[in-house]
PDB file of N, CA and C in Angstrom:
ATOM      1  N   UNK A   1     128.320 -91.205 -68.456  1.00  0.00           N
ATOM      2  CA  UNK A   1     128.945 -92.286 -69.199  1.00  0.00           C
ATOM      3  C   UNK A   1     128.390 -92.280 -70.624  1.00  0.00           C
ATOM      4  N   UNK A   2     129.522 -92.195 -71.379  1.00  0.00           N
ATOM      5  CA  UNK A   2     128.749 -92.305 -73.156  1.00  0.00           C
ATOM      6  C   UNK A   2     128.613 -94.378 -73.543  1.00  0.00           C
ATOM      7  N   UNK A   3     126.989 -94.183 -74.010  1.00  0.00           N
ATOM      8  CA  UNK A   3     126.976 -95.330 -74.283  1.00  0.00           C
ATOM      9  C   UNK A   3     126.797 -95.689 -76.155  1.00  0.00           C
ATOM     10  N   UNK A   4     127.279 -96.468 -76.702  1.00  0.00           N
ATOM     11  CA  UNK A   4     127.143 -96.017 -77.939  1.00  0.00           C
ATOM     12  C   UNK A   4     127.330 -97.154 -78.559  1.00  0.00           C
ATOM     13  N   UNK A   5     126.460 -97.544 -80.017  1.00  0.00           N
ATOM     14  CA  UNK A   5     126.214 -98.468 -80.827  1.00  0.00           C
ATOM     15  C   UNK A   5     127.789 -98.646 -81.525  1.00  0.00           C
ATOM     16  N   UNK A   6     128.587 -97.732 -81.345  1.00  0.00           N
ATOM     17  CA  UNK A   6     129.578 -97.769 -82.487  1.00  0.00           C
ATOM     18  C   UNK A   6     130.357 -98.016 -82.040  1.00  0.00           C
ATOM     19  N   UNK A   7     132.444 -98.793 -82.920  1.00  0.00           N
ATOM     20  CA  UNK A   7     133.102 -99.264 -82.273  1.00  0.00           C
ATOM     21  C   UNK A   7     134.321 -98.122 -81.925  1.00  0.00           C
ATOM     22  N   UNK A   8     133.380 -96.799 -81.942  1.00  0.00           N
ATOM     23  CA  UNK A   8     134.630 -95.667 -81.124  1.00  0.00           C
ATOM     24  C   UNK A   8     133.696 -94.354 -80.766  1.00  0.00           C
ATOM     25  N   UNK A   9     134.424 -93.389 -80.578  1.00  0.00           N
ATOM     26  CA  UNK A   9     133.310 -92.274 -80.054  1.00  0.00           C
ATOM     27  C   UNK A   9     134.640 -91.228 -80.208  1.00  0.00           C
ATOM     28  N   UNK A  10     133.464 -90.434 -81.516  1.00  0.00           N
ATOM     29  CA  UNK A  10     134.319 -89.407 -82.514  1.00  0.00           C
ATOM     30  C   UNK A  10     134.800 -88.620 -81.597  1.00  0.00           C
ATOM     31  N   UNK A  11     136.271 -87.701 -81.343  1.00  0.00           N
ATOM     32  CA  UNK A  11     136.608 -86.605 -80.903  1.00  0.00           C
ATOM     33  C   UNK A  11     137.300 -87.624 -78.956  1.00  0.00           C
ATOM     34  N   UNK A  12     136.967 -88.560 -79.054  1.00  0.00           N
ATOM     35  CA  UNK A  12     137.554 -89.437 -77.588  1.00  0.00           C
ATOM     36  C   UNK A  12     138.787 -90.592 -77.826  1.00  0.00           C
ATOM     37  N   UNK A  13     139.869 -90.729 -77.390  1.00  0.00           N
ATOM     38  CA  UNK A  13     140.449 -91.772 -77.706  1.00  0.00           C
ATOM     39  C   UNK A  13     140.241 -92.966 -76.635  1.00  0.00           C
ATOM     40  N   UNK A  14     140.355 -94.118 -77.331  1.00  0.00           N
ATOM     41  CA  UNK A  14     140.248 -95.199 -76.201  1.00  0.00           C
ATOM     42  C   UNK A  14     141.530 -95.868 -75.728  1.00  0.00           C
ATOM     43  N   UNK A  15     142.056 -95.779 -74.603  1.00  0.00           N
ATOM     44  CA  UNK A  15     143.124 -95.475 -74.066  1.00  0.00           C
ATOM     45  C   UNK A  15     143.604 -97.131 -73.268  1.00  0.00           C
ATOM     46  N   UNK A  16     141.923 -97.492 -72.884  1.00  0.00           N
ATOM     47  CA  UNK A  16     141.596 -98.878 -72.314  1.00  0.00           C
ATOM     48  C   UNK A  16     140.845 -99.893 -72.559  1.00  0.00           C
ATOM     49  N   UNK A  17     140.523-101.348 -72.770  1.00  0.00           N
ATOM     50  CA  UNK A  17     139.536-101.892 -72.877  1.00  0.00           C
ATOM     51  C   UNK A  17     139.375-102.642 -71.713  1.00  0.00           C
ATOM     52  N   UNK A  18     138.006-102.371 -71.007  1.00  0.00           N
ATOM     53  CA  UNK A  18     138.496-103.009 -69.811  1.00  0.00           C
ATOM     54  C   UNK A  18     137.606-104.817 -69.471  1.00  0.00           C
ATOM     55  N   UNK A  19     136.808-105.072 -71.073  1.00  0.00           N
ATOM     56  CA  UNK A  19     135.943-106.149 -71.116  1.00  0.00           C
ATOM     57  C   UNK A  19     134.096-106.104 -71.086  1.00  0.00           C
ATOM     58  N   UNK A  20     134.166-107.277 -71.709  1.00  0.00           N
ATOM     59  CA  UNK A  20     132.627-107.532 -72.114  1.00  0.00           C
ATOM     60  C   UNK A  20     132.001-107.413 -71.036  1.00  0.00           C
ATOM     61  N   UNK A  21     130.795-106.249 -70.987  1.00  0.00           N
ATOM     62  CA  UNK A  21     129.415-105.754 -70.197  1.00  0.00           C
ATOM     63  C   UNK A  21     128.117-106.481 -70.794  1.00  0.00           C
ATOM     64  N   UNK A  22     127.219-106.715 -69.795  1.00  0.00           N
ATOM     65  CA  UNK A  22     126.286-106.836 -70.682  1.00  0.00           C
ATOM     66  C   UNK A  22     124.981-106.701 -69.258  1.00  0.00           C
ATOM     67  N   UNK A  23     123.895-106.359 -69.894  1.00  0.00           N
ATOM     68  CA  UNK A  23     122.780-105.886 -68.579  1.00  0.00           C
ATOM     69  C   UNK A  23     121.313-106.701 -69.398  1.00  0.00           C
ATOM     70  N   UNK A  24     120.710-107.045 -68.534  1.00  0.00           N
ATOM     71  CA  UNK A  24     119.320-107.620 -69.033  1.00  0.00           C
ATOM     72  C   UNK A  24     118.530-107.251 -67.884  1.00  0.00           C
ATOM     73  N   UNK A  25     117.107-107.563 -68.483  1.00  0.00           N
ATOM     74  CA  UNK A  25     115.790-107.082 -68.080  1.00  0.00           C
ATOM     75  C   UNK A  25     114.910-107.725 -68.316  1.00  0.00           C
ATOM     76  N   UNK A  26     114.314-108.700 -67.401  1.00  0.00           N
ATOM     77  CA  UNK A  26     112.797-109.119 -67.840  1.00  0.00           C
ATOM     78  C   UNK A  26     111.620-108.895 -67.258  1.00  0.00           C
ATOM     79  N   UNK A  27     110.347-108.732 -68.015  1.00  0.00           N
ATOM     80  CA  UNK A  27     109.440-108.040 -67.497  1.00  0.00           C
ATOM     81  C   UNK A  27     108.244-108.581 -67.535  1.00  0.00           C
ATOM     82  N   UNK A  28     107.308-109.180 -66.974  1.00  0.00           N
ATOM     83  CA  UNK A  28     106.480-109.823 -67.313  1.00  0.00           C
ATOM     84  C   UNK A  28     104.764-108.969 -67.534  1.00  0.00           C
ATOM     85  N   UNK A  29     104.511-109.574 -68.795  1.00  0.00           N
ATOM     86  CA  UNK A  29     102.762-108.528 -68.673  1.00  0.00           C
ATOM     87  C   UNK A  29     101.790-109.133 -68.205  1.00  0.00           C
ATOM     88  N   UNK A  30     101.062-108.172 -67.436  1.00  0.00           N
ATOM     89  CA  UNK A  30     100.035-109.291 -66.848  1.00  0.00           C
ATOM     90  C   UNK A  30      99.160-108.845 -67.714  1.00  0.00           C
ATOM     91  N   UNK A  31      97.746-109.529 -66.919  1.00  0.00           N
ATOM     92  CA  UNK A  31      96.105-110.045 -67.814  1.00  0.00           C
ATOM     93  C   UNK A  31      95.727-108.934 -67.651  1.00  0.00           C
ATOM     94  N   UNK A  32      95.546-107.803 -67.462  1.00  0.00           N
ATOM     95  CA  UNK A  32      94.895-106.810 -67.354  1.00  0.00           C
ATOM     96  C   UNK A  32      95.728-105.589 -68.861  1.00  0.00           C
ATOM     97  N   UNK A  33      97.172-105.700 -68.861  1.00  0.00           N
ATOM     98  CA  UNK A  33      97.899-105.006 -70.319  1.00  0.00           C
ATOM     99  C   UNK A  33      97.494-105.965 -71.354  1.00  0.00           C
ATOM    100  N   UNK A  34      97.066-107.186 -71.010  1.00  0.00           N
ATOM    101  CA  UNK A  34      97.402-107.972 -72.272  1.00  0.00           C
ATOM    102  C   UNK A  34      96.142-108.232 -72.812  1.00  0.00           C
ATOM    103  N   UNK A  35      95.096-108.102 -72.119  1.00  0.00           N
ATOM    104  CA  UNK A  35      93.596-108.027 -72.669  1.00  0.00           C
ATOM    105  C   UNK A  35      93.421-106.494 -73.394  1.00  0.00           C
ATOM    106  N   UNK A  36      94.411-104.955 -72.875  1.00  0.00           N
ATOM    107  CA  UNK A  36      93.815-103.871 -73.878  1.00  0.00           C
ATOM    108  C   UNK A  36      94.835-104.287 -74.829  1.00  0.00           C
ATOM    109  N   UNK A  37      96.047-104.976 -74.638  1.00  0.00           N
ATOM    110  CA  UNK A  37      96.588-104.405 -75.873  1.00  0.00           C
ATOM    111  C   UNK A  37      96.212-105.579 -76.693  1.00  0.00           C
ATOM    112  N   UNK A  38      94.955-106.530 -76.564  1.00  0.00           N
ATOM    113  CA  UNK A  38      94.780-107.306 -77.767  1.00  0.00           C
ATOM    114  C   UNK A  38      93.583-106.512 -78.043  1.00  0.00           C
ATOM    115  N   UNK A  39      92.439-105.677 -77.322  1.00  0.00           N
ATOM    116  CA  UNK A  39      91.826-104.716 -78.189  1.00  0.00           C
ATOM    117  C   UNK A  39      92.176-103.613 -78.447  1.00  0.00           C
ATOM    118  N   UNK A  40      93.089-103.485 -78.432  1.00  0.00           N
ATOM    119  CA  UNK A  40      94.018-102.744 -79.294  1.00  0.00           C
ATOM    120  C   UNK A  40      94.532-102.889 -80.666  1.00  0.00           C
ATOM    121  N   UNK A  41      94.972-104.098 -80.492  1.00  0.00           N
ATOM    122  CA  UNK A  41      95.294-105.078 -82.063  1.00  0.00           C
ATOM    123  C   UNK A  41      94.038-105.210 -82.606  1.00  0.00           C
ATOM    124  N   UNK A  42      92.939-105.631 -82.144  1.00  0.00           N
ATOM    125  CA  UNK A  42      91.498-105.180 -82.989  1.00  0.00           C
ATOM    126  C   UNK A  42      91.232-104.687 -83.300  1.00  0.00           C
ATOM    127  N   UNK A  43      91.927-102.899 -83.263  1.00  0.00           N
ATOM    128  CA  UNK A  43      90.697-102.042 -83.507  1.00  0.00           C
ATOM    129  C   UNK A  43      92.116-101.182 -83.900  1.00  0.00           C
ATOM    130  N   UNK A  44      93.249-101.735 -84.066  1.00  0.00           N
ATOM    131  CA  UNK A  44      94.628-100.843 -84.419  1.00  0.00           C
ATOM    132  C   UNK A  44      95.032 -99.852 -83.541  1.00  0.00           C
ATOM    133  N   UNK A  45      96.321 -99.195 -84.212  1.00  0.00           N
ATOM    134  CA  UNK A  45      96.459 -98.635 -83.280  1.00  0.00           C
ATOM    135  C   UNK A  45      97.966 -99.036 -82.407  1.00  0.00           C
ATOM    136  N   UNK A  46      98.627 -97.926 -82.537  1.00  0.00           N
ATOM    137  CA  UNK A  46     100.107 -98.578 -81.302  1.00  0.00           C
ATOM    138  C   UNK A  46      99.592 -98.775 -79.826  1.00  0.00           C
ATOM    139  N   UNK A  47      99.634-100.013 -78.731  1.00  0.00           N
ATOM    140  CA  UNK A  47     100.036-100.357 -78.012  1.00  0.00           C
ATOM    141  C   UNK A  47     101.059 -99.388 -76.840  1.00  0.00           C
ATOM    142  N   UNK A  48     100.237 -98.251 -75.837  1.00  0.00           N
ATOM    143  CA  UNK A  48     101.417 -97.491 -75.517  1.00  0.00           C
ATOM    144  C   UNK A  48     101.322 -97.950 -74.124  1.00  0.00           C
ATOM    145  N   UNK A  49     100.471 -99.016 -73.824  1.00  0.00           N
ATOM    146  CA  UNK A  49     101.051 -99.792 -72.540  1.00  0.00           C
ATOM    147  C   UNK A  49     102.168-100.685 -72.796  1.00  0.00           C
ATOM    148  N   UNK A  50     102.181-101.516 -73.856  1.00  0.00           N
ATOM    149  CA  UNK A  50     103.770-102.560 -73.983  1.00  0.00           C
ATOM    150  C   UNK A  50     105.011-101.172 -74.614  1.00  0.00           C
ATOM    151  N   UNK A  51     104.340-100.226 -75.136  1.00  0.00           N
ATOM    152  CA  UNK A  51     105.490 -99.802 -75.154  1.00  0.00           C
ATOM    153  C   UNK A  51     106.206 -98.929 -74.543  1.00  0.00           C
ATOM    154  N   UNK A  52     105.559 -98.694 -73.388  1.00  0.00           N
ATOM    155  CA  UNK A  52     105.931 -97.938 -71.993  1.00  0.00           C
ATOM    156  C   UNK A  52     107.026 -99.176 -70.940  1.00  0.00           C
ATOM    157  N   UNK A  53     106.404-100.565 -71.525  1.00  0.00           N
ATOM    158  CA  UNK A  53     107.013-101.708 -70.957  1.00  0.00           C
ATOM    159  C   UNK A  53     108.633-101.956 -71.295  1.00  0.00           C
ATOM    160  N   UNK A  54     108.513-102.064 -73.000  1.00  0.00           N
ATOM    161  CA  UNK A  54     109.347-102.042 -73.590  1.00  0.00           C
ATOM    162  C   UNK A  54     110.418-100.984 -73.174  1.00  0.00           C
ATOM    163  N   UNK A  55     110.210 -99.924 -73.401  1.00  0.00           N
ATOM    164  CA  UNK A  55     111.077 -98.597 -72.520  1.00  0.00           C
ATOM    165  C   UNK A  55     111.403 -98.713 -71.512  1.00  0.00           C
ATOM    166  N   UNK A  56     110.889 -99.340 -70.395  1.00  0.00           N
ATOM    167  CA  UNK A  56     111.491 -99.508 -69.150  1.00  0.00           C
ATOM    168  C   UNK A  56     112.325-100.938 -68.811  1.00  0.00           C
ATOM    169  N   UNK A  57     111.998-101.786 -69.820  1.00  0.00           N
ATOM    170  CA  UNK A  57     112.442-103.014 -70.012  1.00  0.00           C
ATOM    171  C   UNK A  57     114.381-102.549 -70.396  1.00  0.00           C
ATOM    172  N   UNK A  58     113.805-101.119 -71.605  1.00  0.00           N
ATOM    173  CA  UNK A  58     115.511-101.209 -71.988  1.00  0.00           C
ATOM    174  C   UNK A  58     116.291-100.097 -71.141  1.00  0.00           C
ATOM    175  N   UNK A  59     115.471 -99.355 -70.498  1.00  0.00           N
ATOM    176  CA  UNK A  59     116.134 -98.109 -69.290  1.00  0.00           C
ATOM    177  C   UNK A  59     117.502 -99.329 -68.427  1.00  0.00           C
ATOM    178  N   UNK A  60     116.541-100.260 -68.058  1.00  0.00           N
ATOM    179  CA  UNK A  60     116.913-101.418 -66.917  1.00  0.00           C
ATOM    180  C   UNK A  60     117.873-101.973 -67.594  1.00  0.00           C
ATOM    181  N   UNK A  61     118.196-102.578 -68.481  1.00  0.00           N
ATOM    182  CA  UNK A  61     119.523-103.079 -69.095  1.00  0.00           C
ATOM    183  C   UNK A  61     120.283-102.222 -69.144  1.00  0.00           C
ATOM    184  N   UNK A  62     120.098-100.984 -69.890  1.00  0.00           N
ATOM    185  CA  UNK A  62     121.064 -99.805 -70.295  1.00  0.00           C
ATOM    186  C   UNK A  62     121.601 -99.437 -68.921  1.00  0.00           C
ATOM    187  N   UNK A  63     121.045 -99.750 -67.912  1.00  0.00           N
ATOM    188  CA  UNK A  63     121.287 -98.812 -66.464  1.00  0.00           C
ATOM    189  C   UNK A  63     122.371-100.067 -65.545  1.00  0.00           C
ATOM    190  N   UNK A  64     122.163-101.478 -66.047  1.00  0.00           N
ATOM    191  CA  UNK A  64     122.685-102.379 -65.519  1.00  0.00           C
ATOM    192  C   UNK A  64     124.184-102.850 -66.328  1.00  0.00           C
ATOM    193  N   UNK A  65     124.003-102.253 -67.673  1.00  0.00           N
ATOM    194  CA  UNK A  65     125.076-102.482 -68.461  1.00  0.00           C
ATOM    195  C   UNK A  65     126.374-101.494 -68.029  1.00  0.00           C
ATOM    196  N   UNK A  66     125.658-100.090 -67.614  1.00  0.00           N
ATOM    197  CA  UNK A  66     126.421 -98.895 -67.408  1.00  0.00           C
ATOM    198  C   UNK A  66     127.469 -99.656 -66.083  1.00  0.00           C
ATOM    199  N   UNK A  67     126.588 -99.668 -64.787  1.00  0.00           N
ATOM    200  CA  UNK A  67     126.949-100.330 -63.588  1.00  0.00           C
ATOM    201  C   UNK A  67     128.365-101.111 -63.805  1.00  0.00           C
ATOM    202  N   UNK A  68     128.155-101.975 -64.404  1.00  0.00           N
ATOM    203  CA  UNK A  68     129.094-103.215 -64.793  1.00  0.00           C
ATOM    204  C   UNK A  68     130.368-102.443 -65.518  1.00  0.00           C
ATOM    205  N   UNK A  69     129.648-101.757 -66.297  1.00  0.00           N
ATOM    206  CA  UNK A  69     131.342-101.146 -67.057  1.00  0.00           C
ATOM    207  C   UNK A  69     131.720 -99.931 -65.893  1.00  0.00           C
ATOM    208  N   UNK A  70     131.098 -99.572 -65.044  1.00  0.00           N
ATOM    209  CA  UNK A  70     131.899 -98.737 -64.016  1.00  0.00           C
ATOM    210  C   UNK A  70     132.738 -99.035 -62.722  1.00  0.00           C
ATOM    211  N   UNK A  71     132.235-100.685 -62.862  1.00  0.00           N
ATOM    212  CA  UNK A  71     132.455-101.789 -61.568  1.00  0.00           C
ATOM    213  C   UNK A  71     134.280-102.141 -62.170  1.00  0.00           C
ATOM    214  N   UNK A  72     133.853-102.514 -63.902  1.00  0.00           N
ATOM    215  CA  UNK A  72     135.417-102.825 -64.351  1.00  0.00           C
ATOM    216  C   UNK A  72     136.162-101.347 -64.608  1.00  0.00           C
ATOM    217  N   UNK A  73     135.839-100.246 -64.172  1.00  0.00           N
ATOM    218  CA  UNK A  73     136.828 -99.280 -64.417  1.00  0.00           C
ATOM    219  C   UNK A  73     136.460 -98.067 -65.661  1.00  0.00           C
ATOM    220  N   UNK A  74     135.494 -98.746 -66.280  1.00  0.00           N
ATOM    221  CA  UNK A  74     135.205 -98.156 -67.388  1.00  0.00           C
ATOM    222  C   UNK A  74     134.706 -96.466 -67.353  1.00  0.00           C
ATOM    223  N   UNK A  75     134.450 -96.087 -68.319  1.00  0.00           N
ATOM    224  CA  UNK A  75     133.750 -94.545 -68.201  1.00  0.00           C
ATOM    225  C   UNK A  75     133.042 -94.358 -69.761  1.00  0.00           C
ATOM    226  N   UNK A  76     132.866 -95.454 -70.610  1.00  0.00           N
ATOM    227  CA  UNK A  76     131.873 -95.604 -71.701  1.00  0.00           C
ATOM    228  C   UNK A  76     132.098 -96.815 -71.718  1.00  0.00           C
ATOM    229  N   UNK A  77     131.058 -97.453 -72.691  1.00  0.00           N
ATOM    230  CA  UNK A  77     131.092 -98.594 -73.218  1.00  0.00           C
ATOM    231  C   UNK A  77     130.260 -98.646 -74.804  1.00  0.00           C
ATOM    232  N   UNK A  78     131.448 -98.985 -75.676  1.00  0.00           N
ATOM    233  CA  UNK A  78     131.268 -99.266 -77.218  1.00  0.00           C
ATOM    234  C   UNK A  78     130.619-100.406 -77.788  1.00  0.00           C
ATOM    235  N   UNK A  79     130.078-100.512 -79.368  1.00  0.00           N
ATOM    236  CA  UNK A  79     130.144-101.652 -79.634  1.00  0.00           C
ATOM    237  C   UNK A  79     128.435-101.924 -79.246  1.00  0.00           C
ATOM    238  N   UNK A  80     127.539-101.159 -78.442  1.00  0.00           N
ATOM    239  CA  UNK A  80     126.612-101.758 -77.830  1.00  0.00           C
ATOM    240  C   UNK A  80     125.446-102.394 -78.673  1.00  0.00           C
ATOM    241  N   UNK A  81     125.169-103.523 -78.213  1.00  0.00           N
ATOM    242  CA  UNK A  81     123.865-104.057 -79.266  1.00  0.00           C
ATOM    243  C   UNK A  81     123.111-104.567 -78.126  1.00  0.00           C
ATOM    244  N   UNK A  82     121.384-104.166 -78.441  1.00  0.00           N
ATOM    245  CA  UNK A  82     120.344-104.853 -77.650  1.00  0.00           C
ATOM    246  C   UNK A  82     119.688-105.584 -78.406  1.00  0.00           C
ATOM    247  N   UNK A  83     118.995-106.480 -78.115  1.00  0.00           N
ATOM    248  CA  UNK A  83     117.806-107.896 -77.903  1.00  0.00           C
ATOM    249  C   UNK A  83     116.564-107.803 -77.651  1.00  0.00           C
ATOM    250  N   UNK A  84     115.654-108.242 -78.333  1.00  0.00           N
ATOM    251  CA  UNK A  84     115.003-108.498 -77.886  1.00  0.00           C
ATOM    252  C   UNK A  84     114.168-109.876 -77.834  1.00  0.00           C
ATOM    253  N   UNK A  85     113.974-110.286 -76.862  1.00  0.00           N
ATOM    254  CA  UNK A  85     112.856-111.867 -76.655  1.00  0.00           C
ATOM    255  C   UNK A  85     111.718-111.910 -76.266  1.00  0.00           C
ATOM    256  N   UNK A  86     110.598-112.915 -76.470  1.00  0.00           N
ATOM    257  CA  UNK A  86     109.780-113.138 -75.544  1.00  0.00           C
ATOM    258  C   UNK A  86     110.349-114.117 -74.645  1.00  0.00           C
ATOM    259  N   UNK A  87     109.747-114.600 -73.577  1.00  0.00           N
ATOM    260  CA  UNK A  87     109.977-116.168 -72.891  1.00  0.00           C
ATOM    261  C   UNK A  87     108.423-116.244 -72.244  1.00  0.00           C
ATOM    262  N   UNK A  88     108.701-117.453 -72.121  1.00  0.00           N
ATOM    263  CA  UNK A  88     107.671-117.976 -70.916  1.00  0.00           C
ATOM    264  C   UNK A  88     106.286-118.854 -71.229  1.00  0.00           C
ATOM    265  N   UNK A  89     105.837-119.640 -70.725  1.00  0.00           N
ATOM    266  CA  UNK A  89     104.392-120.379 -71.200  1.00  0.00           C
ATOM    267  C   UNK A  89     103.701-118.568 -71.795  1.00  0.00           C
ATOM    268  N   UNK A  90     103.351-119.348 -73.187  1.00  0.00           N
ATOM    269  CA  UNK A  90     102.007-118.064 -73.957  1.00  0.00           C
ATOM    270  C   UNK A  90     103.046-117.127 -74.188  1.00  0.00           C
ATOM    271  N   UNK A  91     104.412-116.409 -74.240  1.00  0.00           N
ATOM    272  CA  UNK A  91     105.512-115.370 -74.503  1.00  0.00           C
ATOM    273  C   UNK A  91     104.537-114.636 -73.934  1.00  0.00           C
ATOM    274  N   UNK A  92     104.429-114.638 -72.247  1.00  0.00           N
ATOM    275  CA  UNK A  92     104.401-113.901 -71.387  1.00  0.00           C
ATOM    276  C   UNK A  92     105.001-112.507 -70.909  1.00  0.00           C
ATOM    277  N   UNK A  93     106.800-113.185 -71.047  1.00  0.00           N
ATOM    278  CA  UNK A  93     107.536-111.975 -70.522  1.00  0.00           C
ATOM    279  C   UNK A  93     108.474-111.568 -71.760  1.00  0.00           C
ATOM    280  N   UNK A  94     108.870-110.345 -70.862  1.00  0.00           N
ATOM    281  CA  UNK A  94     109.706-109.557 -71.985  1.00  0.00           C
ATOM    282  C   UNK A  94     111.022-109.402 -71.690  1.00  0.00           C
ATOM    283  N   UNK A  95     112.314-109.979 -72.778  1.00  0.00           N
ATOM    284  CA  UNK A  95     113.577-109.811 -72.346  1.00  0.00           C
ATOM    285  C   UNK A  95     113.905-108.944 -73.000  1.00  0.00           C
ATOM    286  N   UNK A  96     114.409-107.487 -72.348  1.00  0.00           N
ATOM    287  CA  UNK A  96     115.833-107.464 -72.954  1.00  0.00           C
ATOM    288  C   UNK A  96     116.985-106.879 -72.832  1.00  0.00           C
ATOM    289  N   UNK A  97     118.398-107.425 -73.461  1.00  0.00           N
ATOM    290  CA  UNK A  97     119.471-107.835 -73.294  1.00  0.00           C
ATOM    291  C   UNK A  97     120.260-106.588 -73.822  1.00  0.00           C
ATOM    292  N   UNK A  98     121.186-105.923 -73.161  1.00  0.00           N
ATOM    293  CA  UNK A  98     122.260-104.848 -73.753  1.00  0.00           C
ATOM    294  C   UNK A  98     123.499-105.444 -73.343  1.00  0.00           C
ATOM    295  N   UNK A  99     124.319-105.387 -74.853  1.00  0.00           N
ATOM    296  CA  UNK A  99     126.012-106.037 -73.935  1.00  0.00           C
ATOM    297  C   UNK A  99     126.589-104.668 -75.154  1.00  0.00           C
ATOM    298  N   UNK A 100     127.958-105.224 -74.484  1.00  0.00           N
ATOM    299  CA  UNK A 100     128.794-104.212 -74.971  1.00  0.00           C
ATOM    300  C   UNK A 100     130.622-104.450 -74.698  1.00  0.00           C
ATOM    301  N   UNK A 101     131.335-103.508 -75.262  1.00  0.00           N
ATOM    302  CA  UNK A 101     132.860-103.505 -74.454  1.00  0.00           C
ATOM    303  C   UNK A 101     132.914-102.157 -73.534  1.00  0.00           C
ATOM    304  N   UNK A 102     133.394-102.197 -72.334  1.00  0.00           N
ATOM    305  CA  UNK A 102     133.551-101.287 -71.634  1.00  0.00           C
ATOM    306  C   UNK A 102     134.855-100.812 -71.865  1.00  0.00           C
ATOM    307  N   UNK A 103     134.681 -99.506 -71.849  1.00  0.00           N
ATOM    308  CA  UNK A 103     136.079 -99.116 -72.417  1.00  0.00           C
ATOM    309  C   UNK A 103     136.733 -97.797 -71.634  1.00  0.00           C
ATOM    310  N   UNK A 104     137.613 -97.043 -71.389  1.00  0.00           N
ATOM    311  CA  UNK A 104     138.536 -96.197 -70.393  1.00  0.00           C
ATOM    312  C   UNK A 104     138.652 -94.896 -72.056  1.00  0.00           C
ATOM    313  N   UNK A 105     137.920 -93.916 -71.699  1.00  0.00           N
ATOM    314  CA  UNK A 105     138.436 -93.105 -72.752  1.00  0.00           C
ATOM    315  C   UNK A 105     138.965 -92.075 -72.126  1.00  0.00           C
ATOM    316  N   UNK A 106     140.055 -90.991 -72.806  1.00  0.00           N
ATOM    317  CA  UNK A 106     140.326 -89.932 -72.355  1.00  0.00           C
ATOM    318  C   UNK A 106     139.353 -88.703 -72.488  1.00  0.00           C
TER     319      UNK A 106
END
């Protein structure tokens, strides 16, 4: 399935629109990532435990967004934009959000 930021996909025509997708992911860090990656922030340095988080945070949307546009018929989905949030007492967890149009290309 082609997934793609843009509102077409060069060399494919879109033949169908088959409606708004969208997939989310939340992930929560516990006390054990969140104590290195604040000595981490002390002492600099990228963070490649949140951002191993982060990556799997957006695998999980991208993989739930796909689902949904294959449920309505689809075989790409255009247009795509992701999110990102914290939530939670202290921005605990990690959201984030992929939507899109699912679309029928030839």
């Amino acid at each position: 399935m082609i997934v793609t930021s843009t509102p077409s996909i060069e060399g494919h025509r879109i033949t169908r629109y088959c409606g708004f997708v969208a997939g989310e992911a939340i992930l929560g860090a516990n006390l054990f990532k969140d104590l290195f990656a604040s000595v981490r922030d002390l002492v600099g340095g990228r963070s490649a435990t949140y951002e191993r988080e982060l990556q799997k945070a957006r695998d999980i949307a991208l993989a739930e967004l796909q689902e949904k546009a294959a449920a309505l018929g689809g075989n790409a989905v255009v247009g795509v934009d992701l999110d990102y949030e914290v939530l939670g007492q202290g921005n605990g967890m990690l959201m984030v959000s992929a939507s899109g149009t699912a679309v029928l290309i030839e």
